[in-house]
Protein backbone atom coordinates (compact mmCIF):
# COMPACT_ATOMS: atom_id res chain seq x y z
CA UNK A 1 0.00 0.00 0.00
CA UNK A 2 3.07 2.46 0.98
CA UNK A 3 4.51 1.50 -2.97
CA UNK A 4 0.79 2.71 -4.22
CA UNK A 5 0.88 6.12 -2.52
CA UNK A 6 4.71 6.93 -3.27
CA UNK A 7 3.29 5.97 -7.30
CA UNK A 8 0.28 8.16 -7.27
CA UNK A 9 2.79 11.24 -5.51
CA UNK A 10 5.20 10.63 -8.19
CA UNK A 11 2.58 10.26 -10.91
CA UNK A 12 0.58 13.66 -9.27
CA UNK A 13 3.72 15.62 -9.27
CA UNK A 14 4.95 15.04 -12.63
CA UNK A 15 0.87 15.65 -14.15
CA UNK A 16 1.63 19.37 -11.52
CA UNK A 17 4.88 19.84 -13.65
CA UNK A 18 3.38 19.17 -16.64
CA UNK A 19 0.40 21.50 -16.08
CA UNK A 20 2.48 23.94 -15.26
CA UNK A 21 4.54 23.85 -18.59
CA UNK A 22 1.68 23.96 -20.71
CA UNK A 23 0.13 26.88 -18.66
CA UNK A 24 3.90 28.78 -18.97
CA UNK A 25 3.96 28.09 -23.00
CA UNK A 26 0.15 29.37 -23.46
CA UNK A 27 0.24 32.01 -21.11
CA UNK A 28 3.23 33.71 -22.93
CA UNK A 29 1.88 36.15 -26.00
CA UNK A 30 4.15 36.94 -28.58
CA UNK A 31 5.36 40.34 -27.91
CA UNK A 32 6.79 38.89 -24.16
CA UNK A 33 8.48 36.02 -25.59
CA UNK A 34 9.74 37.50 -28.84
CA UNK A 35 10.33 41.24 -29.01
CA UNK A 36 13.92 42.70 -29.81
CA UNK A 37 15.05 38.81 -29.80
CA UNK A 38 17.67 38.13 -32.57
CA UNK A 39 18.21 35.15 -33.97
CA UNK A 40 21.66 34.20 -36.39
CA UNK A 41 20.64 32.66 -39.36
CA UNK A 42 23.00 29.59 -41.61
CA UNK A 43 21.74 30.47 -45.17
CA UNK A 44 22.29 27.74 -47.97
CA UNK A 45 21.72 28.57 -51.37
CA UNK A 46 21.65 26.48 -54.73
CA UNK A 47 20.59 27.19 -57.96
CA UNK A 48 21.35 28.29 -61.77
CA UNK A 49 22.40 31.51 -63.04
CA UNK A 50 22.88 33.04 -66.65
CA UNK A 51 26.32 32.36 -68.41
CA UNK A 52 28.26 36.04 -68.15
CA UNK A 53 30.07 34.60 -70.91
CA UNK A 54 27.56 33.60 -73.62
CA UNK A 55 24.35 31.36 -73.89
CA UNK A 56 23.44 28.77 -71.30
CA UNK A 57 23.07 28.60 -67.24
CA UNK A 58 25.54 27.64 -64.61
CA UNK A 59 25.35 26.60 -61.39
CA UNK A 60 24.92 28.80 -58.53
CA UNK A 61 25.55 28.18 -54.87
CA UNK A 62 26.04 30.50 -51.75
CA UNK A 63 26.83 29.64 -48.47
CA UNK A 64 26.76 32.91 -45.32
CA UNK A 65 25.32 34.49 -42.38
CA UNK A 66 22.14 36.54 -42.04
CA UNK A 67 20.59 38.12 -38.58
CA UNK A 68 17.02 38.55 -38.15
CA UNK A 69 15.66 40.94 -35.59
CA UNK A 70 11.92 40.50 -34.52
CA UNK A 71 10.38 43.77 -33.20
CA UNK A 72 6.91 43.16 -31.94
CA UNK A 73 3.44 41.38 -33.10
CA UNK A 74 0.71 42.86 -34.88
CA UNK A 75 -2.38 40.78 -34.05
CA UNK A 76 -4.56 42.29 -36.17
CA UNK A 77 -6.28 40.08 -39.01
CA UNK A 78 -3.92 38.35 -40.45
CA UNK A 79 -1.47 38.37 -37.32
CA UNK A 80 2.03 38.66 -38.10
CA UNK A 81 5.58 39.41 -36.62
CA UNK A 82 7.35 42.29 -37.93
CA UNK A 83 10.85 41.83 -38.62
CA UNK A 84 14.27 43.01 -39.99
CA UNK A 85 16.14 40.97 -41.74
CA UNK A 86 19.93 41.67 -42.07
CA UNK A 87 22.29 40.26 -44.76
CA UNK A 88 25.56 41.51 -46.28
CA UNK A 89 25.86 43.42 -49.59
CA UNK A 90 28.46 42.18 -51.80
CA UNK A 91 28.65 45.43 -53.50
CA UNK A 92 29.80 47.49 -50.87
CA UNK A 93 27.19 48.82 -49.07
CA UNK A 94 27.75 46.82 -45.91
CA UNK A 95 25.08 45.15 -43.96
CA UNK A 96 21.68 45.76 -45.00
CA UNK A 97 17.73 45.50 -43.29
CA UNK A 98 15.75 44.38 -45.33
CA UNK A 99 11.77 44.73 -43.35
CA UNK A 100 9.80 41.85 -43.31
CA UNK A 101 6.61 40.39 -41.95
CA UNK A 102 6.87 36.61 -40.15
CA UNK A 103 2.73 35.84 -41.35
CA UNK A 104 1.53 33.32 -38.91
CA UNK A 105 0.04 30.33 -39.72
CA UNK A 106 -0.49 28.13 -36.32
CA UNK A 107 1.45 27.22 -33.13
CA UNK A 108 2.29 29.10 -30.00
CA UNK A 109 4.66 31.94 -28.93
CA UNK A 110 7.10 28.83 -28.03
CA UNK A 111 6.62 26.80 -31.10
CA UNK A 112 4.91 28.26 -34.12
CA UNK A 113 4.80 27.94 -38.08
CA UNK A 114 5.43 30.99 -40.71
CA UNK A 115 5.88 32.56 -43.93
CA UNK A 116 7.18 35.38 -45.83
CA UNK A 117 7.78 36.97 -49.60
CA UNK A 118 9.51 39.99 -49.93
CA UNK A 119 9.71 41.44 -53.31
CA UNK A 120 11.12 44.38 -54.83
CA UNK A 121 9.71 44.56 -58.24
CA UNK A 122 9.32 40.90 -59.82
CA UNK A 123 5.40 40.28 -59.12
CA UNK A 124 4.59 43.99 -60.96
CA UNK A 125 7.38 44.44 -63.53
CA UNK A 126 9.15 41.74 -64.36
CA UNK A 127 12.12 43.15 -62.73
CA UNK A 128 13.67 43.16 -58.95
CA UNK A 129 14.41 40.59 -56.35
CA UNK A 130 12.14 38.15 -54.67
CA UNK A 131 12.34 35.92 -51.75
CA UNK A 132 10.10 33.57 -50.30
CA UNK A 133 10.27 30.98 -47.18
CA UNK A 134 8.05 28.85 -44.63
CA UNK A 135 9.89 28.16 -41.47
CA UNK A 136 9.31 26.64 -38.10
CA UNK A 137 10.83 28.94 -35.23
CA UNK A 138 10.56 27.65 -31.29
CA UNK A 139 11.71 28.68 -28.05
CA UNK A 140 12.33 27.46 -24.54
CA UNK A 141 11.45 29.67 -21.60
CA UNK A 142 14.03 29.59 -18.70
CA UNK A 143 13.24 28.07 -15.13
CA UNK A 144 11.39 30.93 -13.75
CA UNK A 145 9.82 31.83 -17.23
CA UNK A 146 10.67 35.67 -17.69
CA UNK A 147 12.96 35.28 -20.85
CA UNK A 148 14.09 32.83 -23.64
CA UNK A 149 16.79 30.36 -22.98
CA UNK A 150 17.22 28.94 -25.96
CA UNK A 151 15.67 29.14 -29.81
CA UNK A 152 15.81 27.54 -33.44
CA UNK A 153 15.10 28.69 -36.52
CA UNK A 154 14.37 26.09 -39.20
CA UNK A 155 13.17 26.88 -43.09
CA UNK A 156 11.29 24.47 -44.31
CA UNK A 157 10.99 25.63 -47.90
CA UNK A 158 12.64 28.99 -49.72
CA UNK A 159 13.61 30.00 -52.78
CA UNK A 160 15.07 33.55 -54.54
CA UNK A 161 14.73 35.03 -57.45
CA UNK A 162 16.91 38.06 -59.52
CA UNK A 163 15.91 39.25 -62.80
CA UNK A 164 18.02 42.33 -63.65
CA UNK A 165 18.31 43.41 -67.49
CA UNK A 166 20.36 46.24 -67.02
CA UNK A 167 23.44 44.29 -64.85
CA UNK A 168 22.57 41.10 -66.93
CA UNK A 169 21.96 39.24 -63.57
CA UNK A 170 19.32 36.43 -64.12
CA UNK A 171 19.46 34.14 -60.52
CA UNK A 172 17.28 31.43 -59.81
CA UNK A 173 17.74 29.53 -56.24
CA UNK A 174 16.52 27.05 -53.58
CA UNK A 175 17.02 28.75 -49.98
CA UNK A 176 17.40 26.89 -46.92
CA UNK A 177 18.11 28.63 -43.32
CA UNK A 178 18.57 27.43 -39.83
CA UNK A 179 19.38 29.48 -37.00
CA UNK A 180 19.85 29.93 -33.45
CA UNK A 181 19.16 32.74 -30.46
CA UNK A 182 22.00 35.33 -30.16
CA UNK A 183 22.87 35.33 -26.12
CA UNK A 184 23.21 38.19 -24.17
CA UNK A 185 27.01 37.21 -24.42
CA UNK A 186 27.21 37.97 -28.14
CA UNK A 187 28.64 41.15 -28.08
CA UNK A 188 31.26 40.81 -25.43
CA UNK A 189 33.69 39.01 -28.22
CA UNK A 190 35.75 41.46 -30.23
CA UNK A 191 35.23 39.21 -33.45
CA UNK A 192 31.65 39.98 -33.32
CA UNK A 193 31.55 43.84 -33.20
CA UNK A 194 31.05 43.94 -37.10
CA UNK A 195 27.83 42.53 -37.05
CA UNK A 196 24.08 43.63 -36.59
CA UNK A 197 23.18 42.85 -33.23
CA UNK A 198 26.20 44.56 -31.81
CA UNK A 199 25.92 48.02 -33.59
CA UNK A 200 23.75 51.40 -32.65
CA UNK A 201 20.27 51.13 -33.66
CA UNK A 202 19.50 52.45 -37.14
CA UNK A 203 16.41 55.03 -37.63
CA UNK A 204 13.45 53.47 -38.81
């Protein structure tokens, strides 16, 4: 009888525990669990471009870092995050934001699906840059549930598109990302002064 009783505290602790996860993870809203939070994005690209040299398409493939900042959630019909996303121009100009909205599809604040399409020009005039992804992005609360401990970042479909005339830059791509929470330690490193999440705020 004393084996029964030690069981059913076990077995009425851990259902406690339990309980109070689930309450945590539903009781957070967006905003609390995800605004200012940066995340560092792996992006994996693979595709064709035009031939510089003459007729024909050759393989392209890019490999490098992005950052994406979420600012704060906008519940209103359809509810979205809005975001800046941060890559590196090639061409000089340095690190770039680039404004986009995470469009929710389902989930929680701790484990939820999107989508996004940002496009400069491609959809009305044939002409710009376009991206597109879905992704899965979850967190884990620490113990006393105030503030993320951890978060991934996983893309479960992308793709990118450049159709430029006048530089004779024709890119076509599969996109895949995964990423990771930037700690509150980030910063302290020297080697990580260049980027994003370690520079003065820009002006919206």
């Amino acid at each position: 009888m004393k084996v029964i009783k030690v069981g059913f505290g076990v077995l009425a602790v851990a259902v406690f525990v339990s309980w109070f996860n689930f309450g945590t993870a539903y009781a957070q809203d967006f905003n609390t669990v995800w605004q200012n939070k940066w995340l560092k994005l792996n992006v994996v690209m693979k595709g064709n471009e035009n031939s510089p040299g003459g007729p024909g398409l050759v393989t392209l493939t890019g490999r490098f870092p992005a950052f994406l900042k979420v600012l704060n959630w906008d519940a209103s019909p359809p509810p979205f995050l809005n975001a800046d996303l941060w890559v590196f121009d090639d061409d000089g100009m340095g690190w770039t934001r680039i404004p986009i909205q995470l469009n929710y599809i389902t989930g929680t604040p701790l484990d939820f699906l999107t989508w996004t399409q940002n496009d400069t020009g491609v959809l009305t005039t044939g002409v710009g840059e376009m991206f597109t992804f879905t992704a899965r992005i979850t967190a884990r609360l620490s113990r006393d549930g105030q503030s993320i401990q951890t978060a991934t970042f996983k893309c479960l479909g992308g793709s990118f598109l450049e159709i430029n005339p006048t530089g004779n830059t024709y890119e076509a791509a599969g996109m895949t990302m995964t990423g990771t929470l930037v700690p509150a330690t980030f910063c302290n490193s020297l080697n990580n002064k260049q980027y994003p999440p370690c520079q003065p705020p820009q002006p919206e």
